[in-house]
C-alpha atoms as a PDB file:
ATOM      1  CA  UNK A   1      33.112  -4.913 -36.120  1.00  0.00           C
ATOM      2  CA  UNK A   2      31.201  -8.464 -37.125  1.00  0.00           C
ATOM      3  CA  UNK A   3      34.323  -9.513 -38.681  1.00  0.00           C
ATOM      4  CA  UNK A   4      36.513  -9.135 -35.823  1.00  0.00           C
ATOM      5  CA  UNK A   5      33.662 -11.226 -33.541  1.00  0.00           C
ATOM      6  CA  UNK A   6      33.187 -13.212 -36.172  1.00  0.00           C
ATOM      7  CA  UNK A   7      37.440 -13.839 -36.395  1.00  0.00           C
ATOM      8  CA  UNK A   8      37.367 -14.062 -32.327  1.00  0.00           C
ATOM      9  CA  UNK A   9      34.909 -16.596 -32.287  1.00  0.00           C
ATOM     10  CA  UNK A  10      36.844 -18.682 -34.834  1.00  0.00           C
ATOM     11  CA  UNK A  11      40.141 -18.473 -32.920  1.00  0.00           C
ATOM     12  CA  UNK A  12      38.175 -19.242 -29.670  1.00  0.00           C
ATOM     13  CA  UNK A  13      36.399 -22.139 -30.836  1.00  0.00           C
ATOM     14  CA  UNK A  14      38.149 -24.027 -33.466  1.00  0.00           C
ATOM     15  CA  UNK A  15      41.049 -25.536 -31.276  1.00  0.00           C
ATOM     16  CA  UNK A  16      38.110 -26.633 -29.458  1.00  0.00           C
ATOM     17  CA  UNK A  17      36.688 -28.202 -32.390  1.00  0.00           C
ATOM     18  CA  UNK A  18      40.134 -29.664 -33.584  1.00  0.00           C
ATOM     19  CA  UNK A  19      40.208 -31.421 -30.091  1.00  0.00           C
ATOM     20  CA  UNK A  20      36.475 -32.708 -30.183  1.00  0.00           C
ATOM     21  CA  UNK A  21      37.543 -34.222 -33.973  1.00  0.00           C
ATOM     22  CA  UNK A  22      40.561 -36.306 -31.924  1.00  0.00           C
ATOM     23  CA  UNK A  23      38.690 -37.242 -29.309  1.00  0.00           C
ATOM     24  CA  UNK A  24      36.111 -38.862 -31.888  1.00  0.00           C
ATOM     25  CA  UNK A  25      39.292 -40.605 -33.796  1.00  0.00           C
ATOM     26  CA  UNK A  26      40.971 -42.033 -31.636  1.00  0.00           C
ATOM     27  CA  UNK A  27      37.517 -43.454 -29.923  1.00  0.00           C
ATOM     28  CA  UNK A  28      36.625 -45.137 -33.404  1.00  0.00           C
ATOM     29  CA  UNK A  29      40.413 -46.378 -33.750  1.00  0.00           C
ATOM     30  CA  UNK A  30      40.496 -47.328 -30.025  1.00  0.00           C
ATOM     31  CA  UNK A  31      38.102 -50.491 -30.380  1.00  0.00           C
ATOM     32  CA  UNK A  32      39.826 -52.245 -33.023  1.00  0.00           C
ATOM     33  CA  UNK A  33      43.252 -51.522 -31.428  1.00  0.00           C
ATOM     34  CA  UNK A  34      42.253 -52.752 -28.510  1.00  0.00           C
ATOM     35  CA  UNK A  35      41.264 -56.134 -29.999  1.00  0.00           C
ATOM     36  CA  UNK A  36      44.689 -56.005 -31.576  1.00  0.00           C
ATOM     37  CA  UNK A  37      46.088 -55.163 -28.217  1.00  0.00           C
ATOM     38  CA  UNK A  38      44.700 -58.007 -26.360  1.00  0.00           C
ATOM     39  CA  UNK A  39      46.519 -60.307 -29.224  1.00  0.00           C
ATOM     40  CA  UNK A  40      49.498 -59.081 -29.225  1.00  0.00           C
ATOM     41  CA  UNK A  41      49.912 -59.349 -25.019  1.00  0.00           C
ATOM     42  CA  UNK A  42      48.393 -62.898 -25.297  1.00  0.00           C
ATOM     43  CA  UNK A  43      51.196 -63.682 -27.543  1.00  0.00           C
ATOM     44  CA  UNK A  44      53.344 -63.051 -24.248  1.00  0.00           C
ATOM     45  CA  UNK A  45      54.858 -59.830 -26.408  1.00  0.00           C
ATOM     46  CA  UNK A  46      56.671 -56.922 -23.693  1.00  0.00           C
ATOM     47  CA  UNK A  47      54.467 -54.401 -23.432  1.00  0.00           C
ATOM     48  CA  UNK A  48      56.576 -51.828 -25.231  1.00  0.00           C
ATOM     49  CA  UNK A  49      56.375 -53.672 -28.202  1.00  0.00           C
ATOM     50  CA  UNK A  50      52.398 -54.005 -28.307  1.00  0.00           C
ATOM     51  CA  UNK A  51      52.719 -49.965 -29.370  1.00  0.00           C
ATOM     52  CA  UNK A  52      55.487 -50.766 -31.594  1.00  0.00           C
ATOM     53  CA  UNK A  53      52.721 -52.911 -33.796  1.00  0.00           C
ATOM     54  CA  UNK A  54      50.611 -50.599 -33.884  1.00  0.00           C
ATOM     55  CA  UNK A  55      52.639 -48.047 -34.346  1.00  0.00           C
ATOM     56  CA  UNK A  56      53.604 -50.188 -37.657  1.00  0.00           C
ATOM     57  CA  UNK A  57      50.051 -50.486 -38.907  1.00  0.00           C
ATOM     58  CA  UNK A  58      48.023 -48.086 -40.959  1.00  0.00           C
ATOM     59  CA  UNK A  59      44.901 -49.032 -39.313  1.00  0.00           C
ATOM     60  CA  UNK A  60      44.718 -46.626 -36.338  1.00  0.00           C
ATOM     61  CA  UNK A  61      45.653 -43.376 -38.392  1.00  0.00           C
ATOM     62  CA  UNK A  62      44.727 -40.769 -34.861  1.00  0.00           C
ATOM     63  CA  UNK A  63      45.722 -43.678 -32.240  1.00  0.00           C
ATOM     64  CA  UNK A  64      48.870 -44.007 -34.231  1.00  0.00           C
ATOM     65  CA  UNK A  65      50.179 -40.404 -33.242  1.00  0.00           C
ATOM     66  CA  UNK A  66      49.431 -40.349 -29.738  1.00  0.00           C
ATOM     67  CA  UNK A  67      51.323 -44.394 -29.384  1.00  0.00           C
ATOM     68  CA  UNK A  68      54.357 -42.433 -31.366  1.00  0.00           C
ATOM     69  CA  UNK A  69      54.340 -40.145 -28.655  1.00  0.00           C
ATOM     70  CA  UNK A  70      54.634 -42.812 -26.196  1.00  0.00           C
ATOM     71  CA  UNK A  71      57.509 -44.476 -28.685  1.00  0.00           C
ATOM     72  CA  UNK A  72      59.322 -41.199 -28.661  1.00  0.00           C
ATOM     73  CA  UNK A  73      59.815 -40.667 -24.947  1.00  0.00           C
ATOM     74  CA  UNK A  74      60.919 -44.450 -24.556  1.00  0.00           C
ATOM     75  CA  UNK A  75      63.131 -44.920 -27.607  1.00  0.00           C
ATOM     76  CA  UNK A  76      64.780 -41.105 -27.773  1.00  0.00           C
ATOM     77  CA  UNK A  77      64.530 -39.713 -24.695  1.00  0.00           C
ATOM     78  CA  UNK A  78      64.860 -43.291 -22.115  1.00  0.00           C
ATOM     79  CA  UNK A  79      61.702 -42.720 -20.152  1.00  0.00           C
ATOM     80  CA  UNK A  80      60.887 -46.031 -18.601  1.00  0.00           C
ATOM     81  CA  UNK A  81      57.501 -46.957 -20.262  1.00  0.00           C
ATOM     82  CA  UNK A  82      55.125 -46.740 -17.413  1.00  0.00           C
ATOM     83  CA  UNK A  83      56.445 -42.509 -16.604  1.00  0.00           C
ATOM     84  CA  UNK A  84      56.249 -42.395 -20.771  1.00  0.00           C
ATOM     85  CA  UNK A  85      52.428 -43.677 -20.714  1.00  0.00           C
ATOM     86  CA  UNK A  86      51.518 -41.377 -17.640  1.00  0.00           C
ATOM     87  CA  UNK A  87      52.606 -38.277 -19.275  1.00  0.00           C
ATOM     88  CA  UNK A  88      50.895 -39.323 -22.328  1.00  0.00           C
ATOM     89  CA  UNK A  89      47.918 -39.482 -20.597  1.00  0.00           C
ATOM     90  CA  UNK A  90      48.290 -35.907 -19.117  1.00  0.00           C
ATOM     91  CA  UNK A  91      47.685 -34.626 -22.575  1.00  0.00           C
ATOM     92  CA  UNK A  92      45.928 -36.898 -24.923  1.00  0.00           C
ATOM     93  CA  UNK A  93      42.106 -35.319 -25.851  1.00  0.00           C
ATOM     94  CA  UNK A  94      40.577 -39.167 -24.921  1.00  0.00           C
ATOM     95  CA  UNK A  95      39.009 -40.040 -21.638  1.00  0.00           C
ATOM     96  CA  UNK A  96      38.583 -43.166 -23.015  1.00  0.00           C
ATOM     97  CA  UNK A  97      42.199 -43.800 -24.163  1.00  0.00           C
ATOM     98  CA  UNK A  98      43.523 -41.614 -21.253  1.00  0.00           C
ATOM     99  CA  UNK A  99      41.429 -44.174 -19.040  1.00  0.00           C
ATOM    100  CA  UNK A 100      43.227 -47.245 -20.656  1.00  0.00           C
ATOM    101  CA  UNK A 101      46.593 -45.615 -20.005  1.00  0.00           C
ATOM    102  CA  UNK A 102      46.185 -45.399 -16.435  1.00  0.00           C
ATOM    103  CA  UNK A 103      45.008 -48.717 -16.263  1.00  0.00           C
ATOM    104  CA  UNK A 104      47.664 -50.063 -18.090  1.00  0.00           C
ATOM    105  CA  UNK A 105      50.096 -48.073 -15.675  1.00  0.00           C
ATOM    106  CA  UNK A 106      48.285 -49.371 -12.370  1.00  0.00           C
ATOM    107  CA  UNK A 107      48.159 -52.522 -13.667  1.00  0.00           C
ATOM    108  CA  UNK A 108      51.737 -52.783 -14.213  1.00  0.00           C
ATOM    109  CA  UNK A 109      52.851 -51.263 -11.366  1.00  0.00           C
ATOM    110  CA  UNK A 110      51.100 -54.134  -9.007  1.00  0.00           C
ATOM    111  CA  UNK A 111      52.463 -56.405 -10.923  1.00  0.00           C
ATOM    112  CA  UNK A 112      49.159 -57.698 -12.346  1.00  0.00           C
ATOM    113  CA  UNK A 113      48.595 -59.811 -15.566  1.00  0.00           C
ATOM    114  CA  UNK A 114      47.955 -57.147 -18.080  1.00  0.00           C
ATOM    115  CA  UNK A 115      47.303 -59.939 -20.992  1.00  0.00           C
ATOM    116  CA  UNK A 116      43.902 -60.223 -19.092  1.00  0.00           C
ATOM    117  CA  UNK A 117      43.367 -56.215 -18.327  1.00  0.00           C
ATOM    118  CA  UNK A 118      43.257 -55.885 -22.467  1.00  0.00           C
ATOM    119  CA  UNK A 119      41.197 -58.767 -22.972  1.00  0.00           C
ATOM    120  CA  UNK A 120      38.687 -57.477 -20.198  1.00  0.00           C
ATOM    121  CA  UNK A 121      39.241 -53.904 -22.000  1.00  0.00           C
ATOM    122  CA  UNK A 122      38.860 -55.293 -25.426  1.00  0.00           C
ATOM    123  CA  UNK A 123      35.676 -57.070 -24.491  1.00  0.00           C
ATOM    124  CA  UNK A 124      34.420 -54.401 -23.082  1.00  0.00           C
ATOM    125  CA  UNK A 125      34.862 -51.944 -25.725  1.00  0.00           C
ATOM    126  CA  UNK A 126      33.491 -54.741 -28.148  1.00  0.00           C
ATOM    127  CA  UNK A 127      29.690 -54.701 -26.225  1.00  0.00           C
ATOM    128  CA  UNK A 128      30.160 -50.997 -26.075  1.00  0.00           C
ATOM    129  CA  UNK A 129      30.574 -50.561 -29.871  1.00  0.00           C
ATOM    130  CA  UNK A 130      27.864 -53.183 -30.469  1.00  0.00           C
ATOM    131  CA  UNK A 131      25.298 -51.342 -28.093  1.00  0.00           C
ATOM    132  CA  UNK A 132      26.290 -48.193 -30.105  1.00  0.00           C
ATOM    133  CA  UNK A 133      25.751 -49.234 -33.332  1.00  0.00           C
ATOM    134  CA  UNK A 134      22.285 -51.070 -32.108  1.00  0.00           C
ATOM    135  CA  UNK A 135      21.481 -47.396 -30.828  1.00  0.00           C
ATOM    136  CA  UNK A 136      22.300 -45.505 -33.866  1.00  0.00           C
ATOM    137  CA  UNK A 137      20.230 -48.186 -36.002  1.00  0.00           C
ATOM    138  CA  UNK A 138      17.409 -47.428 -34.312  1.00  0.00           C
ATOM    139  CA  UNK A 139      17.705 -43.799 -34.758  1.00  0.00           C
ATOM    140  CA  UNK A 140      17.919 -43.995 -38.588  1.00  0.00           C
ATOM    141  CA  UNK A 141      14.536 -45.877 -37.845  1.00  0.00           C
ATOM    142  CA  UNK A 142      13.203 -42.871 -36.002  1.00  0.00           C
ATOM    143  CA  UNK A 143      14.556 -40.352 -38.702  1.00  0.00           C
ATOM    144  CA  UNK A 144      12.833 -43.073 -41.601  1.00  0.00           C
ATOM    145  CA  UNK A 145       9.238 -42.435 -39.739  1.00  0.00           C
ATOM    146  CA  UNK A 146       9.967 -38.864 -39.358  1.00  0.00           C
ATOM    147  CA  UNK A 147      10.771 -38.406 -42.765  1.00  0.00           C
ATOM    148  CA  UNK A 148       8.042 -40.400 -44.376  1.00  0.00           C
ATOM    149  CA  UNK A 149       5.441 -38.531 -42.599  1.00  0.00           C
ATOM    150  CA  UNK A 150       6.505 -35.019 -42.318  1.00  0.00           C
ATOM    151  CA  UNK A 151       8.021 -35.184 -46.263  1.00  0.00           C
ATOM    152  CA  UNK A 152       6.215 -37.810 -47.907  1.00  0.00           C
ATOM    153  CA  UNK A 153       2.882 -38.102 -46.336  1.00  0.00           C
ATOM    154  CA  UNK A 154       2.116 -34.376 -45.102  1.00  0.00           C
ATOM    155  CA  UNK A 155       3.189 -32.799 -48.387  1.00  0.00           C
ATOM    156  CA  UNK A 156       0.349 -35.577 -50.092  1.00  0.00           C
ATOM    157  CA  UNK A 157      -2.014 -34.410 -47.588  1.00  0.00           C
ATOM    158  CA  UNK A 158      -1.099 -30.458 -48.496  1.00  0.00           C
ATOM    159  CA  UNK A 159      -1.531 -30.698 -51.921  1.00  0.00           C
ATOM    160  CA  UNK A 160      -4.951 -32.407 -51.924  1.00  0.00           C
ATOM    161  CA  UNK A 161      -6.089 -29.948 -49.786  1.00  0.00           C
ATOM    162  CA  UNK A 162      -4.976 -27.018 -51.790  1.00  0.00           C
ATOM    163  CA  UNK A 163      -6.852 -29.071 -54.689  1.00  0.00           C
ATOM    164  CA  UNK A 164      -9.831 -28.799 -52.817  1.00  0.00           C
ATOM    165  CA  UNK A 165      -9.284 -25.229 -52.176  1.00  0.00           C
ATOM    166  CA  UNK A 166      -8.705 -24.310 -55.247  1.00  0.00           C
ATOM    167  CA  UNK A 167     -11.971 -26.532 -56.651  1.00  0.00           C
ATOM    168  CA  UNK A 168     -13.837 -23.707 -54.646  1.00  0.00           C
ATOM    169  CA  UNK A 169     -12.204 -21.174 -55.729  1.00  0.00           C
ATOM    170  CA  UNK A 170     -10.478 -19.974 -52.838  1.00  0.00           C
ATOM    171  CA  UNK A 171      -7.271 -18.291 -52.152  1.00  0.00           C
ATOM    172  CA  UNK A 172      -4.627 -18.210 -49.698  1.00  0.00           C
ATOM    173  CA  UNK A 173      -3.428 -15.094 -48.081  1.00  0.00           C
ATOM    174  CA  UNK A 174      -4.295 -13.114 -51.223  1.00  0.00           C
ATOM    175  CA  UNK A 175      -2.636 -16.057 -53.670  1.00  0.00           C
ATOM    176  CA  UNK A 176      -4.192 -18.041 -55.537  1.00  0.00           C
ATOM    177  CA  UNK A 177      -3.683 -21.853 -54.724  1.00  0.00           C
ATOM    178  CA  UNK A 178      -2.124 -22.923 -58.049  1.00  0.00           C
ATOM    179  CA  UNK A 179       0.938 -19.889 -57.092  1.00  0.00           C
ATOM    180  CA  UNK A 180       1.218 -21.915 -53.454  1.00  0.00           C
ATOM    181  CA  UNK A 181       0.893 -25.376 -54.506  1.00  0.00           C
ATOM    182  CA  UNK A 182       4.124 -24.593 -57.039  1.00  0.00           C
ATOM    183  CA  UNK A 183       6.252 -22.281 -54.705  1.00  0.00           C
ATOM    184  CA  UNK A 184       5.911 -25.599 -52.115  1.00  0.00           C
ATOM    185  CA  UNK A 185       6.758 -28.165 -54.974  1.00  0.00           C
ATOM    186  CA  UNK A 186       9.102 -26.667 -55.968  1.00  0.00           C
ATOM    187  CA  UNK A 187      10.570 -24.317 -53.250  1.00  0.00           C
ATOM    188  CA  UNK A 188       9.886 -25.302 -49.861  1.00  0.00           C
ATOM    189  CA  UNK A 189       9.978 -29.270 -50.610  1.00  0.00           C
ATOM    190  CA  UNK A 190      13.243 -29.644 -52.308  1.00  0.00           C
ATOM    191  CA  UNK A 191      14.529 -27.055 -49.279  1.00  0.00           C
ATOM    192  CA  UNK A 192      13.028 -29.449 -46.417  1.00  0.00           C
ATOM    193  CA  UNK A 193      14.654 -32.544 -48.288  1.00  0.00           C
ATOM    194  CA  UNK A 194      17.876 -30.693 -48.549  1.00  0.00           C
ATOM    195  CA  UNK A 195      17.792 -29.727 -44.724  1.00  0.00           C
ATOM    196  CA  UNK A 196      17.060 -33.476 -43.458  1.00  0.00           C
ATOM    197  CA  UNK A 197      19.640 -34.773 -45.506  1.00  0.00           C
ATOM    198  CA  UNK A 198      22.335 -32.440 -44.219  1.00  0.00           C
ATOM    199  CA  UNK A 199      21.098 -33.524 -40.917  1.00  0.00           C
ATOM    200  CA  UNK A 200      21.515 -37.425 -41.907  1.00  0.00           C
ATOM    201  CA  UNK A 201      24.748 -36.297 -42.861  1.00  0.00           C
ATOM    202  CA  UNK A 202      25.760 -34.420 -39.243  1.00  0.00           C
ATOM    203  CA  UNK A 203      24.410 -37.023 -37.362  1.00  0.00           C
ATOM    204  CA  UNK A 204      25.716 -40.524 -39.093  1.00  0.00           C
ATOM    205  CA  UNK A 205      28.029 -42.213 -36.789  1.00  0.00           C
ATOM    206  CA  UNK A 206      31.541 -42.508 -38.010  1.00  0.00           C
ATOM    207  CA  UNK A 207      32.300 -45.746 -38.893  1.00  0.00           C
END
């Protein structure tokens, strides 16, 4: 019975997962290609060939699928490129690359200078990456004072208080203090060390 929950679960979340792992790809890709974007439009470059370039590089590994996708319908099956980027955008796991499609797609269907929509995009993403960055700096700064008082200063504390207790004579539920002191050392402590940096490790921003 708790393996087939346990097998249900799995089948019910892990597409779910797999989607959450694009969506954090192709947000990390989408800043640089942006920039790259922007370049290639200010060169005065058609728009279908800006995706052809990046198509070409290596440097947007997630971003590079989805843009062959947009390639595909254009080159194989002769969608024009705006109807190609709108049903792109139908089914790509970004907001935030699904929101630059549409743009791209309103933009060129007023007629309107879309050199400067990926510059303004570009820009924006740019501040958005910095402010991230700043953000996750100062969390590892938070994490640095948690760790240095609840695993570096607490556990001092602990231990010459169970040096004191033991001085006396005392016990501790029954055990005597030189049996705690050791099963923290070296139990609990190398445990609580393990645990934060697994957390560290969850929690880094990809880069």
């Amino acid at each position: 019975i708790l393996a087939t929950l346990l097998t249900f679960v799995g089948f019910y979340f892990y597409p779910a997962s797999l989607i959450g792992q694009r969506q954090k790809k192709i947000k990390q890709d989408l800043t640089f290609a942006l920039i790259h974007m922007s370049a290639v439009a200010g060169s005065g470059a058609h728009p279908v060939s800006i995706f052809e370039l990046l198509a070409e590089s290596n440097d947007y590994p997630e971003l590079k699928k989805e843009i062959k996708k947009i390639l595909n319908l254009v080159n194989l099956f002769g969608y024009n490129l705006t109807t190609a980027l709108r049903a792109i955008s139908l089914t790509t796991p970004s907001f935030e690359f699904k929101e630059l499609l549409n743009g791209m797609i309103s933009t060129m269907e007023s007629g309107g200078d879309l050199k400067n929509y990926l510059n303004a995009k570009a820009k924006d993403a740019v501040n958005t990456y910095r402010l991230d960055r700043q953000k996750q700096v100062e969390a590892l700064g938070t994490y640095s004072d948690v760790y240095t008082s609840l695993l570096i200063a607490a556990p001092l504390l602990i231990i010459v208080t169970l040096a004191i207790i033991n001085s006396i004579g005392g016990q501790i539920a029954g055990m005597p203090v030189s049996v705690v002191a050791w099963a923290g050392i070296a139990g609990l402590l190398p445990l609580l060390n393990v645990g934060f940096m697994i957390f560290l490790q969850i929690t880094k921003p990809e880069l």
